[in-house]
C-alpha atoms as a PDB file:
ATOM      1  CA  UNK A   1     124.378  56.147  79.283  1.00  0.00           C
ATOM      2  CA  UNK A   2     121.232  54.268  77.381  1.00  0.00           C
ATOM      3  CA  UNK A   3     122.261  52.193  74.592  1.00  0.00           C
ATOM      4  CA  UNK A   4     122.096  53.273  71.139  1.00  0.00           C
ATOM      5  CA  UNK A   5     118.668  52.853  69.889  1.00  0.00           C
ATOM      6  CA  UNK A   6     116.816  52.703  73.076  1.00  0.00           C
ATOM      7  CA  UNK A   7     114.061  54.332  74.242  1.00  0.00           C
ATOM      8  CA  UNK A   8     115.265  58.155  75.044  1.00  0.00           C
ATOM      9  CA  UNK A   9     112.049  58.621  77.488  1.00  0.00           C
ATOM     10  CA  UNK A  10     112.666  55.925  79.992  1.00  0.00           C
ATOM     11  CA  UNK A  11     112.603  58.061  82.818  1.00  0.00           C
ATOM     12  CA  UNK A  12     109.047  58.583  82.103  1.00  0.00           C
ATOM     13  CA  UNK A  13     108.517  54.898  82.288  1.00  0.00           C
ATOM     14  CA  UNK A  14     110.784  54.168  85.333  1.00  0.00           C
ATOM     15  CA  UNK A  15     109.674  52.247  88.471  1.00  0.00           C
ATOM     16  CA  UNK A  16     107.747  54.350  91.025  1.00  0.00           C
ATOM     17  CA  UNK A  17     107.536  53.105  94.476  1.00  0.00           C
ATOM     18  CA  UNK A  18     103.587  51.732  94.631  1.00  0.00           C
ATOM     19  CA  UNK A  19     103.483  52.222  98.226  1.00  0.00           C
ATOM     20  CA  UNK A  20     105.372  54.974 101.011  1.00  0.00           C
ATOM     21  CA  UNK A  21     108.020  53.036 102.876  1.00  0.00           C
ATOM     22  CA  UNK A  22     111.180  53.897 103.595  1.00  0.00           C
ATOM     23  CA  UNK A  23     112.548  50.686 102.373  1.00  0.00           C
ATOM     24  CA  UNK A  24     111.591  48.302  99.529  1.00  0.00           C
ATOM     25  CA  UNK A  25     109.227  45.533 100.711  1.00  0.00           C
ATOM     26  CA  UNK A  26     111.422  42.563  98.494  1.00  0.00           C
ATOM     27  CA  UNK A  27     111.553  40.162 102.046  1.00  0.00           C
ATOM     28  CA  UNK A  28     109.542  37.182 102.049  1.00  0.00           C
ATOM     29  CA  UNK A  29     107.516  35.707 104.598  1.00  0.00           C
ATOM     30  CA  UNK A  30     105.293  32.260 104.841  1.00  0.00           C
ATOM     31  CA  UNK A  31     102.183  31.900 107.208  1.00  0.00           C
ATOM     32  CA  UNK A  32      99.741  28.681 107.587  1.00  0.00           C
ATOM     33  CA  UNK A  33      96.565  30.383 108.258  1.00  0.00           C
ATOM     34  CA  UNK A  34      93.305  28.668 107.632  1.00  0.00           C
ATOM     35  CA  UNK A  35      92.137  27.949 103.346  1.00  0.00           C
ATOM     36  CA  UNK A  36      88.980  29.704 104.297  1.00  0.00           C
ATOM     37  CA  UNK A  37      90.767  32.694 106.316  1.00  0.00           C
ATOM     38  CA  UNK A  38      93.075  33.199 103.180  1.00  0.00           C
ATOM     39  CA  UNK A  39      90.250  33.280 100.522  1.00  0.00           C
ATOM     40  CA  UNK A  40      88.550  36.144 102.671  1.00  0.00           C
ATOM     41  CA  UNK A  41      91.884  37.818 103.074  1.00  0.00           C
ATOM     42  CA  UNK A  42      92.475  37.696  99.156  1.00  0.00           C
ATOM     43  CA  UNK A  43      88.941  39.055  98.304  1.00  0.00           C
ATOM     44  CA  UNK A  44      89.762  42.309  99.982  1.00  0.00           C
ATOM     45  CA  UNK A  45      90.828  44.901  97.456  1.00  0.00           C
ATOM     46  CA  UNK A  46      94.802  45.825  97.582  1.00  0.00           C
ATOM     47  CA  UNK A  47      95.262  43.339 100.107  1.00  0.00           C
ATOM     48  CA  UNK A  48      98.823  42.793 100.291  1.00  0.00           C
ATOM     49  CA  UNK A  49      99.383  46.265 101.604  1.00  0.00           C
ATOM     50  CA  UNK A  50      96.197  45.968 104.201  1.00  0.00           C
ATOM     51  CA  UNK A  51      98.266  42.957 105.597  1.00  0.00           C
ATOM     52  CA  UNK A  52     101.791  44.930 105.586  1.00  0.00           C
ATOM     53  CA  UNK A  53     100.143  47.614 107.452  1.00  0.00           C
ATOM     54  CA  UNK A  54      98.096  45.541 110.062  1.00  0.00           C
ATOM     55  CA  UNK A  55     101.659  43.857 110.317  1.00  0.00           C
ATOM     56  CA  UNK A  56     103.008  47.235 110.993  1.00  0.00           C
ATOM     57  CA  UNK A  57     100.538  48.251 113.200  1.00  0.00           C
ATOM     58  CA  UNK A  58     100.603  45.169 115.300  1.00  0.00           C
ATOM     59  CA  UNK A  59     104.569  45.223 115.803  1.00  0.00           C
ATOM     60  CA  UNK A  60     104.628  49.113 116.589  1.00  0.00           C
ATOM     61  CA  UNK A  61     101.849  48.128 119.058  1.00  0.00           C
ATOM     62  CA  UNK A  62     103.738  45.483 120.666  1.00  0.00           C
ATOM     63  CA  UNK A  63     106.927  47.796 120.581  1.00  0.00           C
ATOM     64  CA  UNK A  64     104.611  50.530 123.165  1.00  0.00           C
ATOM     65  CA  UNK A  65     103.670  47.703 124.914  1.00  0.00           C
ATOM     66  CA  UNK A  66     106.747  46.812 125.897  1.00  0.00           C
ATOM     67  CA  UNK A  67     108.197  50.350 126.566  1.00  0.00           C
ATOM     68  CA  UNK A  68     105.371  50.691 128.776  1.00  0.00           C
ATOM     69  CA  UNK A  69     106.288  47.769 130.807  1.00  0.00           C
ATOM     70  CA  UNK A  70     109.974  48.856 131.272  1.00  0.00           C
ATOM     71  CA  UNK A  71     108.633  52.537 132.408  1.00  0.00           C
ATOM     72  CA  UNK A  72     106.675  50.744 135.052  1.00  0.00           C
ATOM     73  CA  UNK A  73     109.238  48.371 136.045  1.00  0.00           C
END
């Protein structure tokens, strides 16, 4: 129940997940890399997500990789 006075449209004004995962991306993670690799990575637009994804990517590859390796074992 909202509290008396507040805003009676806050649904309208609710959080939307920014991005389509099936979980919320709230972990944190640190990484050296290089000062001038990290400058180019923050000039890219949206560039948090382009890193989740190529961190995605690269685990789902290694995951095939792997399966691929048992299968032939």
């Amino acid at each position: 129940m909202p509290r008396p006075g507040g805003n009676p449209d806050i649904g309208k004004y609710s959080f939307k997940q920014k991005y389509d995962w099936d979980e919320p991306c709230s972990a944190k993670m640190s990484l050296r890399v290089p000062p001038t690799l990290l400058e180019q990575v923050k000039q890219l637009p949206n560039w948090q997500e382009k890193v989740r994804q190529a961190m995605a990517s690269l685990v789902e590859l290694e995951n095939i990789s792997a399966q691929e390796t048992e299968k032939n074992a």
